[in-house]
Protein backbone atom coordinates (compact mmCIF):
# COMPACT_ATOMS: atom_id res chain seq x y z
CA UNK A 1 -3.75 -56.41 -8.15
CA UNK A 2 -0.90 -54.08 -9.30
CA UNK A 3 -0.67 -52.47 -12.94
CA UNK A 4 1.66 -50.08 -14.16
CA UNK A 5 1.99 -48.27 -17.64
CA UNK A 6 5.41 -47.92 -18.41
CA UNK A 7 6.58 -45.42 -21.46
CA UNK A 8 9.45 -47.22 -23.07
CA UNK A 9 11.02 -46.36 -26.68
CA UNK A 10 7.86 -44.46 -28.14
CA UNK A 11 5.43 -47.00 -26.53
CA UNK A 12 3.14 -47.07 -23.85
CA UNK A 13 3.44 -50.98 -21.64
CA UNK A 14 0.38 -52.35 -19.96
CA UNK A 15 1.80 -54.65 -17.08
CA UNK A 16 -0.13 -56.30 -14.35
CA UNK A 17 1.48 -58.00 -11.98
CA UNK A 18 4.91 -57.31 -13.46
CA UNK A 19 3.54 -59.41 -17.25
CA UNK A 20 2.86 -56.92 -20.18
CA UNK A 21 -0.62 -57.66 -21.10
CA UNK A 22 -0.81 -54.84 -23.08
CA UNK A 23 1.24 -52.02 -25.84
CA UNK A 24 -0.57 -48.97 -27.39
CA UNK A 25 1.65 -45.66 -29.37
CA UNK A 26 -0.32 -43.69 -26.89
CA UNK A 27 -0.78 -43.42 -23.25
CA UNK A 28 -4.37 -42.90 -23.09
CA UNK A 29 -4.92 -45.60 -24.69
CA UNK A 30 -2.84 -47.70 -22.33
CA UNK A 31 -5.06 -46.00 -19.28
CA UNK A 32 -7.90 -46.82 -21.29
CA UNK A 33 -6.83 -50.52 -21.47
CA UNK A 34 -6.31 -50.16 -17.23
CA UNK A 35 -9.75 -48.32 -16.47
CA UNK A 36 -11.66 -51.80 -18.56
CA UNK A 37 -9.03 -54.23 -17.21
CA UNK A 38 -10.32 -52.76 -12.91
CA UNK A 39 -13.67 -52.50 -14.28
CA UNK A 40 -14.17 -56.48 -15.06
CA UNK A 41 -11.83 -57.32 -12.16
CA UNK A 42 -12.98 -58.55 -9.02
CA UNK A 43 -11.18 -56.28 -6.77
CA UNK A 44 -12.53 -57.44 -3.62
CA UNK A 45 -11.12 -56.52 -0.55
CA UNK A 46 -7.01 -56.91 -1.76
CA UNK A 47 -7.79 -53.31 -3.93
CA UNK A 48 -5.74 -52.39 -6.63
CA UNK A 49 -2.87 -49.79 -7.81
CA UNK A 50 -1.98 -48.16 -10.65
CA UNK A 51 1.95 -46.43 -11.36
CA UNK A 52 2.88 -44.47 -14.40
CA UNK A 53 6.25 -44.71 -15.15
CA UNK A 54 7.50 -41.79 -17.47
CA UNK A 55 10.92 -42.21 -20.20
CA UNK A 56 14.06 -40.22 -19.07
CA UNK A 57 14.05 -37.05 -20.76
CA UNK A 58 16.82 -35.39 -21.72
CA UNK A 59 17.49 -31.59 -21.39
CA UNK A 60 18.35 -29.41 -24.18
């Protein structure tokens, strides 16, 4: 079970499994979404990840 939440033009992406499930204007909202997604899941013995994937800033 693999999520990620992605920032992408101003918006935070809930994936899992490579599928958005989920977009929120904030990102602790999207973690939010994450933490109640795991805590419903069946993990079992496969476990689970998260990644956070951060927007290219540029300098200056």
């Amino acid at each position: 079970m693999k999520y990620e939440v992605i920032e992408q033009a101003g918006a935070w992406i809930v994936q899992h499994d490579g599928v958005e499930v989920a977009r929120f204007p904030e990102q602790d909202q999207a973690l939010v979404e994450v933490s109640r997604r795991l805590g419903e899941a069946e993990v079992g013995e496969t476990g689970a990840s998260l990644a956070v994937r951060y927007q290219a800033r540029r300098a200056g």
